[in-house]
Protein backbone atom coordinates (compact mmCIF):
# COMPACT_ATOMS: atom_id res chain seq x y z
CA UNK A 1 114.69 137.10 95.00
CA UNK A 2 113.13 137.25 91.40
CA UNK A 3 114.51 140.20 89.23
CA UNK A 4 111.49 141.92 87.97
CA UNK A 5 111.39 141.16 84.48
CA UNK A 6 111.54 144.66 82.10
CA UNK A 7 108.25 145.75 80.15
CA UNK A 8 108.94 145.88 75.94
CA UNK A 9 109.35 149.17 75.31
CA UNK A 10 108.40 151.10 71.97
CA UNK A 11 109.57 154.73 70.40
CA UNK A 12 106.42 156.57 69.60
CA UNK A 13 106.58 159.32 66.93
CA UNK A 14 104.03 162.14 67.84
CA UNK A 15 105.09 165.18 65.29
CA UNK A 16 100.85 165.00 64.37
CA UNK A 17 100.84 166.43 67.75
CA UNK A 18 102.79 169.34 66.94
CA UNK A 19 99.78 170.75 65.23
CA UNK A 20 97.77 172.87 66.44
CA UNK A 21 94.41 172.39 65.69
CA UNK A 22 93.95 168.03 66.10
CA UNK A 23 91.77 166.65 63.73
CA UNK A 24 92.52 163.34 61.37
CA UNK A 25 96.03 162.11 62.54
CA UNK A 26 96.71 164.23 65.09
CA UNK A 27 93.83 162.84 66.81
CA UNK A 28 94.67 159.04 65.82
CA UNK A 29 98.17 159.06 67.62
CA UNK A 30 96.31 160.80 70.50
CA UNK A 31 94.32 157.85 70.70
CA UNK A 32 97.11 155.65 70.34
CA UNK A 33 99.17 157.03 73.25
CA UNK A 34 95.90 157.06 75.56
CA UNK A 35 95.19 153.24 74.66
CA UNK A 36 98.86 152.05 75.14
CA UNK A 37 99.03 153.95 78.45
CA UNK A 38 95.50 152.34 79.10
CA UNK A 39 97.26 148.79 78.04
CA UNK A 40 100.20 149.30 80.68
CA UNK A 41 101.69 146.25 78.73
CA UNK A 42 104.90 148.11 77.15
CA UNK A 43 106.71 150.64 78.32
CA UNK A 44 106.35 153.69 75.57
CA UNK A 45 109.20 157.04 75.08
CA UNK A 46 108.06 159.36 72.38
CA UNK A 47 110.24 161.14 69.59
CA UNK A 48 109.52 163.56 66.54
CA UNK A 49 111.76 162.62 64.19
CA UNK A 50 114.16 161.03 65.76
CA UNK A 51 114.35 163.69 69.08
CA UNK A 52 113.08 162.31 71.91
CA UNK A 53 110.37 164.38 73.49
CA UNK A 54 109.94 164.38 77.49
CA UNK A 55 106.59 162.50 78.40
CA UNK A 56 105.47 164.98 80.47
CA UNK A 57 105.55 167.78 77.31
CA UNK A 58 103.65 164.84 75.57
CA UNK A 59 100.84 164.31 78.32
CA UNK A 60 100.30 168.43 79.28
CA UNK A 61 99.56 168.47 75.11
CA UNK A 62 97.36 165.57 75.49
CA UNK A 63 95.82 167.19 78.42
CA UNK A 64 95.41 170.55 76.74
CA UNK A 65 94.20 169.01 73.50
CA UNK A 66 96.42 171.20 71.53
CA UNK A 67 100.19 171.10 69.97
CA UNK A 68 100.97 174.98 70.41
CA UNK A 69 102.64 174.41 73.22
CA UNK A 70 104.84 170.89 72.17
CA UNK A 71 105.71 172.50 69.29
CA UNK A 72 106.93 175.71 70.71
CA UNK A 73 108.68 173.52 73.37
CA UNK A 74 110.28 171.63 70.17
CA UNK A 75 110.96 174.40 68.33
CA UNK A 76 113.28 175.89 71.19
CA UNK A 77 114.73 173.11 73.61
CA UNK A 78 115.13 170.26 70.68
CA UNK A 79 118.64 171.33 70.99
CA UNK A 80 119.18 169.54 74.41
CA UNK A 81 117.41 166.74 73.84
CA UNK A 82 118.39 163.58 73.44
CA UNK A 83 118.53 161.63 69.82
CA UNK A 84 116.79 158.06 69.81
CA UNK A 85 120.17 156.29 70.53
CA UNK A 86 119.43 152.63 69.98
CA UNK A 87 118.94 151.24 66.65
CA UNK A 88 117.77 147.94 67.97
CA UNK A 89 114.53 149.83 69.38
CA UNK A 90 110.95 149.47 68.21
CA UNK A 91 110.03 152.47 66.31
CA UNK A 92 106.36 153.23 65.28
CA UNK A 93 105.13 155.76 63.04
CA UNK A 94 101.26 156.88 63.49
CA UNK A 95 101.57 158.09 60.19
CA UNK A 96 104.37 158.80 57.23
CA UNK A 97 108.01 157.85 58.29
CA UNK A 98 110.23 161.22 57.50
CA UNK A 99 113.89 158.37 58.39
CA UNK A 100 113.88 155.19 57.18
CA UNK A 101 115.81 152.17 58.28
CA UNK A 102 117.55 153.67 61.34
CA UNK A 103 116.03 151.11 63.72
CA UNK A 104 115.89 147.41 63.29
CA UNK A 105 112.04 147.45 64.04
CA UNK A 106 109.98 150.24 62.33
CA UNK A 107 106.67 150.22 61.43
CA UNK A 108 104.09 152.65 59.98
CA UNK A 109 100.57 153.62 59.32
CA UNK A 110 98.56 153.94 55.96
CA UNK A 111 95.93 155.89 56.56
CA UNK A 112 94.15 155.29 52.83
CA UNK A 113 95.16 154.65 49.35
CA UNK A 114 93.50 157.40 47.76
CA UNK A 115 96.06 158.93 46.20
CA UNK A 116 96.60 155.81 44.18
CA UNK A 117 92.86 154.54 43.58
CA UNK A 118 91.75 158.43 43.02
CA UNK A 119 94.29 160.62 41.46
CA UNK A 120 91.48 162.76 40.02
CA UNK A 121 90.84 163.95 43.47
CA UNK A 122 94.70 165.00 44.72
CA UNK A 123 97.08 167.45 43.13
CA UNK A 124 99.97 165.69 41.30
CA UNK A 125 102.72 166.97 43.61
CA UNK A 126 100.89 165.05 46.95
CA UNK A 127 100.38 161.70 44.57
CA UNK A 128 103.99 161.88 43.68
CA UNK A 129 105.56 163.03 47.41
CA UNK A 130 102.84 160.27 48.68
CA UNK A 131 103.41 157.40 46.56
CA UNK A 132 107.65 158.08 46.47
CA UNK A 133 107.39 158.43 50.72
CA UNK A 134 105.46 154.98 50.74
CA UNK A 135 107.87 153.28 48.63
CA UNK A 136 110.69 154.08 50.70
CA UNK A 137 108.21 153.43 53.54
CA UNK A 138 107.40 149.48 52.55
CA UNK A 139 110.88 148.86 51.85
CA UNK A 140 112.29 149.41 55.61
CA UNK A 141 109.02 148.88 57.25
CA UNK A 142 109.13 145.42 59.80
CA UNK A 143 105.30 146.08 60.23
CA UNK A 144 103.05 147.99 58.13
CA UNK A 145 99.46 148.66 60.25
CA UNK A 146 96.37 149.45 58.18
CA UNK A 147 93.25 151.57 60.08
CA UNK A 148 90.87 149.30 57.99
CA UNK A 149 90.24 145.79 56.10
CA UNK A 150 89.70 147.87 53.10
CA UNK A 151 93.05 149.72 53.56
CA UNK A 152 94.42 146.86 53.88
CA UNK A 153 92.73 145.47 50.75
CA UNK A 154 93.88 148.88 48.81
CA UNK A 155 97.31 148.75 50.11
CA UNK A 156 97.76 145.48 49.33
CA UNK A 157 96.86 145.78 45.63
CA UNK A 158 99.56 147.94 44.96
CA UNK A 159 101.92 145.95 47.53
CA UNK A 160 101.31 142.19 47.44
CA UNK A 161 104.41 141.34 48.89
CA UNK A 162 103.93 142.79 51.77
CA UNK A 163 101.11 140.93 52.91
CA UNK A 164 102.55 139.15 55.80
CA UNK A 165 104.00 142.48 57.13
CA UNK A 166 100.29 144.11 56.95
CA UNK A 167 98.36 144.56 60.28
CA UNK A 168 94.83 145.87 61.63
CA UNK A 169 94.56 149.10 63.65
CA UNK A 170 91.54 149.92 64.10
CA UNK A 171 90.96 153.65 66.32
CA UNK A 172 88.38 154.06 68.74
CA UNK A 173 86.49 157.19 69.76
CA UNK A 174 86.99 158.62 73.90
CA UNK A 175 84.83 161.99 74.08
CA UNK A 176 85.68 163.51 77.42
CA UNK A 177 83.80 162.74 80.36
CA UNK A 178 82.69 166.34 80.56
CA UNK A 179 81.08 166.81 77.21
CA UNK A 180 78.02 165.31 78.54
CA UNK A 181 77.69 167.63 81.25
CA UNK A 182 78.36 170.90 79.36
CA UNK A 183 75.89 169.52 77.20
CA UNK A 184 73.28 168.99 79.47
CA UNK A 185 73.80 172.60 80.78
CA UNK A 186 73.09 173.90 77.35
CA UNK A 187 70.50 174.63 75.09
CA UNK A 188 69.37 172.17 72.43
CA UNK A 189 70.49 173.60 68.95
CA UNK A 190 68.08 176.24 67.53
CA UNK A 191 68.24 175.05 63.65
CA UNK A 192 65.30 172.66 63.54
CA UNK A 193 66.20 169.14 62.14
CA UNK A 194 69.79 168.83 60.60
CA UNK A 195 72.33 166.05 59.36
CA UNK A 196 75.91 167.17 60.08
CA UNK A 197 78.08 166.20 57.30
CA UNK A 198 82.04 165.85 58.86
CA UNK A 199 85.50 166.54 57.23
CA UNK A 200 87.33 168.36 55.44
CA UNK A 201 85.91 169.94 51.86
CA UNK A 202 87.62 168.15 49.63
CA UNK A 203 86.76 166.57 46.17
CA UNK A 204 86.71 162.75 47.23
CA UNK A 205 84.54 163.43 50.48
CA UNK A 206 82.20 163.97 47.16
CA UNK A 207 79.99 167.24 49.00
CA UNK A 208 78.69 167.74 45.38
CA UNK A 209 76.41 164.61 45.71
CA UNK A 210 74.45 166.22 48.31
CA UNK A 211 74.45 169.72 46.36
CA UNK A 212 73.58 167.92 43.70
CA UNK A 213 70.94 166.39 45.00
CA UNK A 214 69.17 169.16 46.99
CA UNK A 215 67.27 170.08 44.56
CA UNK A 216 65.78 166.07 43.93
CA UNK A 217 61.80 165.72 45.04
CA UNK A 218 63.28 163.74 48.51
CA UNK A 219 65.25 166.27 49.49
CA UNK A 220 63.41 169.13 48.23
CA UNK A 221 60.53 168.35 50.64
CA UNK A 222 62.11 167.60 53.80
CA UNK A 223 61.93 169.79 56.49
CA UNK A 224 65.99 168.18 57.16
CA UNK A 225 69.34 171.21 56.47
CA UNK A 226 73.00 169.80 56.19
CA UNK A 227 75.14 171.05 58.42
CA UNK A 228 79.34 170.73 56.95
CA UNK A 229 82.24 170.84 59.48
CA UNK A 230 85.69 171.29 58.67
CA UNK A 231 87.91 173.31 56.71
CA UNK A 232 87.10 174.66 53.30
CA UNK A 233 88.95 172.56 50.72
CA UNK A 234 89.83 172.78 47.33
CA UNK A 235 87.00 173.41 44.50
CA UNK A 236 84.13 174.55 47.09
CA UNK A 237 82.80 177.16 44.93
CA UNK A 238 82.78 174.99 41.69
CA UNK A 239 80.15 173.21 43.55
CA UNK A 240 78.30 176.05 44.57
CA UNK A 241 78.18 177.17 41.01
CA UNK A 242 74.17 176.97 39.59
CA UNK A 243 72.39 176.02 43.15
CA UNK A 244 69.56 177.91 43.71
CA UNK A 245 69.09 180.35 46.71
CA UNK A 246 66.51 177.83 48.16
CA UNK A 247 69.09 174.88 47.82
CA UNK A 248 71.61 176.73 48.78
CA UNK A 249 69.89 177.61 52.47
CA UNK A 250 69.14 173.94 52.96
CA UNK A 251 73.52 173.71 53.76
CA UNK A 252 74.91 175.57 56.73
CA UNK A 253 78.92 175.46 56.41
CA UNK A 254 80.57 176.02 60.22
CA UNK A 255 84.38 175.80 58.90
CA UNK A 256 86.63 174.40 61.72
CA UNK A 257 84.84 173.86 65.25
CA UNK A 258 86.10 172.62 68.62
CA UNK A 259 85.70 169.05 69.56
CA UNK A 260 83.21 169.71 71.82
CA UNK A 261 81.33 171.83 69.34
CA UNK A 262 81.11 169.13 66.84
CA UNK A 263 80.38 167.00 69.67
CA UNK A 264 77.00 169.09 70.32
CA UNK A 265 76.45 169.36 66.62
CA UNK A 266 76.86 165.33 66.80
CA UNK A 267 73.82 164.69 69.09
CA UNK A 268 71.47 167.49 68.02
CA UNK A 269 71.68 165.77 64.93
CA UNK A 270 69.01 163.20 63.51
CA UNK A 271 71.80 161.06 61.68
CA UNK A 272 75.57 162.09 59.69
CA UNK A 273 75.95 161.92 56.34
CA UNK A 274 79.62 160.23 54.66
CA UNK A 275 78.90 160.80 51.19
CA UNK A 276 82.83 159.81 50.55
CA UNK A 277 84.08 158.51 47.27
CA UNK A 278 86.72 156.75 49.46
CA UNK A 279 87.44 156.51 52.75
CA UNK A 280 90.68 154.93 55.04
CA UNK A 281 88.36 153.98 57.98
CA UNK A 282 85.89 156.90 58.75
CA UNK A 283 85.94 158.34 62.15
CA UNK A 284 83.37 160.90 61.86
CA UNK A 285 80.50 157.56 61.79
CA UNK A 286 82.34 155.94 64.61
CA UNK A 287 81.64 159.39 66.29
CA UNK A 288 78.23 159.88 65.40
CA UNK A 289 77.72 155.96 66.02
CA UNK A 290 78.87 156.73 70.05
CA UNK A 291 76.39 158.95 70.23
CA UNK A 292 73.79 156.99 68.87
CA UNK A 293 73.38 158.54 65.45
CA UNK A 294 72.90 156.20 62.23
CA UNK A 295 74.92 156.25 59.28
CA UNK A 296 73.43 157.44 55.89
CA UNK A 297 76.89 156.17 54.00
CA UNK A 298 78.32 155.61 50.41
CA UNK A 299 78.40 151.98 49.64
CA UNK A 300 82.19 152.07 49.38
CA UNK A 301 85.96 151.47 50.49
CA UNK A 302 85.50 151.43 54.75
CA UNK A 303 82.44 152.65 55.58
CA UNK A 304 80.11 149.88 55.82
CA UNK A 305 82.85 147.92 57.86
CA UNK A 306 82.57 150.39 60.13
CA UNK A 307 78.70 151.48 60.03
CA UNK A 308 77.80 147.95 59.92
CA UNK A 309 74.17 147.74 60.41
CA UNK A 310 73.72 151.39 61.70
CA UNK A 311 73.66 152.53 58.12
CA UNK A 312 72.12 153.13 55.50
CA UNK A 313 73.70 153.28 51.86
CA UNK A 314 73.81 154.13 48.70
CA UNK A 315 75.84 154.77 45.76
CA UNK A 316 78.15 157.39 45.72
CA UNK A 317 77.60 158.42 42.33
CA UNK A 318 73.73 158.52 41.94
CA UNK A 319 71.85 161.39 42.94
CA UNK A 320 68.74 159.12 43.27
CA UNK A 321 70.08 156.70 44.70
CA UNK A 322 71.55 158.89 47.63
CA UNK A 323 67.69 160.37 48.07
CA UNK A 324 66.31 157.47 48.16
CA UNK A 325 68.44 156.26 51.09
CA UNK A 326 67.58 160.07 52.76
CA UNK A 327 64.04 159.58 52.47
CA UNK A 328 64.32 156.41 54.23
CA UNK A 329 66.88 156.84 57.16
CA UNK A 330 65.06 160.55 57.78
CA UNK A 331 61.49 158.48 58.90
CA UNK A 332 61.43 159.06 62.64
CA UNK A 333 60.50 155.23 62.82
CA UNK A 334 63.56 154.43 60.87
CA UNK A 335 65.70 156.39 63.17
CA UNK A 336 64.44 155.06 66.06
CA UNK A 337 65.39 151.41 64.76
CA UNK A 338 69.26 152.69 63.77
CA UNK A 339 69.89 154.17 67.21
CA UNK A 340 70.55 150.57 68.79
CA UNK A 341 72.29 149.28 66.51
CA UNK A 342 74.55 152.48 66.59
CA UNK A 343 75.62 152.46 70.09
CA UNK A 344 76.03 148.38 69.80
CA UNK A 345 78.44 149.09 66.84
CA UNK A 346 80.64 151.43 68.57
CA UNK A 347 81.26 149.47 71.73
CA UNK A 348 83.08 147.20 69.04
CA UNK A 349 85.79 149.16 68.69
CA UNK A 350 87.16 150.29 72.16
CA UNK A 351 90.98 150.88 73.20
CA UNK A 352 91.55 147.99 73.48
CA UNK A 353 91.18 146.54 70.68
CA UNK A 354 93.70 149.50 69.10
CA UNK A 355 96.47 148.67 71.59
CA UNK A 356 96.42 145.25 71.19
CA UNK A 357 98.53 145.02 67.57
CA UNK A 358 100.85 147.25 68.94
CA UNK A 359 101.66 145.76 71.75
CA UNK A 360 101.90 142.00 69.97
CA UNK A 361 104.05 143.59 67.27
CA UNK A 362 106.46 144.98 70.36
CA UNK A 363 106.23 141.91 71.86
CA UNK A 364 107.55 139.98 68.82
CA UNK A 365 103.97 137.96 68.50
């Protein structure tokens, strides 16, 4: 009888999954858990740093979308569990490595680079703690995965050397089954048309474009309001600062929503907006792209490798230039041409494809 040959097995930090409301990375290594389980080609356990965390507490997060729970759990029976014991295991990071070199295979994830290509736009002590951590991070790192080509590009500019470590990992986007159906049980919207504008309010997702540019002849005249989602960042009201009342009506700010919520904001939508200076790969188009909705996207960093022909761009630093690619994404017949091209952009990028490199780096291909 043939001994049944034993999967590869990986460690899988999850701390992003501590937190408690999952956007960004937290919802990455969500991803990444529910495409290696998908996979079934490695065997995976799951730590935060270096504690090993019961599946089960792992999965009833997943399945609750929420960390309040894992992170109470960790917070009070870390004590009796187990250490990662082996240091010839695979170890991957979804994001920043808090131990380096305790296991003979460790890998990480950069996210972006912006801290290095656009200091103007961080506070010194996050470019410094950033730029020390990845350091340390290269230096002990087997594999380093990138979310995008132009991560990859960035990261490599500062770290040639490591350009046979580098790898692709690209994320995908899984709305719950159910989303459709609440949806359909709802009522459409009631705020006429809208583009939704996602992330969080900071100075390199460059809001102050669009502010700036409410008050341009293209904008000025369309019947079309912004809506922002996510937190309120840094330097908000310096933007703010000078718009008009009228201007200032044309942007409806919802702070943090649900997922479902910015699901339903998603399709009411006629399009999103990624005004972004710089951006590691760009989820919120994938998103919108699922759902059918074009791009209207900077001309910059990862965007247009993952808009591809659903968008429509512009430079991020003209005014007129961004109007001019409003006027012509918000024609009804221009819309109706994106919409394809959309929903055939997002089936490109599928669990698959983000288990894949994870599974040939376990594998040792």
């Amino acid at each position: 009888m043939t001994a049944r040959r034993r999967r590869p097995k990986i460690t899988l930090d999850v701390a992003p999954l501590l937190e408690a409301q999952w956007t960004g990375i937290p919802v990455f290594t969500r991803r990444l858990v529910t495409a290696l389980q998908n996979h079934g080609g490695i065997e995976i356990d799951f730590a935060v740093n270096l504690t090993r965390i019961p599946g089960a507490a792992v999965q009833a997060a997943i399945d609750s979308g929420t960390g309040v729970f894992l992170q109470d759990a960790f917070e009070n029976q870390a004590h009796a569990w187990p250490y990662v014991a082996d240091p010839g295991e695979h170890l991957f990071y979804p994001s920043k490595k808090p131990a380096h070199g305790f296991c003979a295979h460790e890998a990480s994830t950069v996210h972006d680079m912006s801290t290095l290509f656009l200091p103007e736009c961080h506070e010194a002590a996050n470019i410094a703690h950033h730029l020390d951590e990845l350091v340390r991070e290269v230096e002990t790192d087997e594999a380093v995965f990138c979310v995008s080509e132009a991560t990859r590009a960035a990261f490599l500019a500062a770290f040639p050397h490591a350009g046979a470590r580098t790898r692709l990992l690209y994320q995908y986007v899984d709305w719950p089954e159910h989303y459709a159906l609440m949806l359909r049980n709802l009522p459409r919207i009631a705020l006429g048309r809208y583009a939704v504008v996602v992330g969080t309010l900071e100075p390199r997702k460059n809001l102050a474009l669009i502010i700036r540019a409410l008050e341009l002849a293209e904008i000025r005249n369309s019947d079309i309001r912004f809506v922002v989602i996510g937190r309120l960042g840094w330097k908000l009201d310096q933007f703010l600062v000078g718009v008009s009342p009228q201007a200032r009506a044309r942007l409806i700010f919802s702070g943090f929503v649900s997922e479902f919520t910015k699901y339903r904001l998603i399709d009411g939508a006629e399009f999103l907006v990624m005004p972004s200076i710089y951006e590691g790969f760009g989820i919120p188009a994938l998103e919108a792209m699922t759902l059918g909705k074009p791009v209207l996207a900077a001309m910059t960093s990862s965007l247009p490798e993952v808009a591809g022909k659903a968008g429509v761009y512009f430079d991020p630093l003209s005014e007129s230039d961004f109007a001019s690619a409003f006027a012509e994404i918000s024609a009804p017949h221009r819309l109706a041409e994106l919409a394809p091209a959309a929903r055939e952009g997002a089936r490109a990028f599928g669990w698959q494809r983000m288990a894949a490199p994870v599974v040939e780096w376990a594998t040792g291909k």
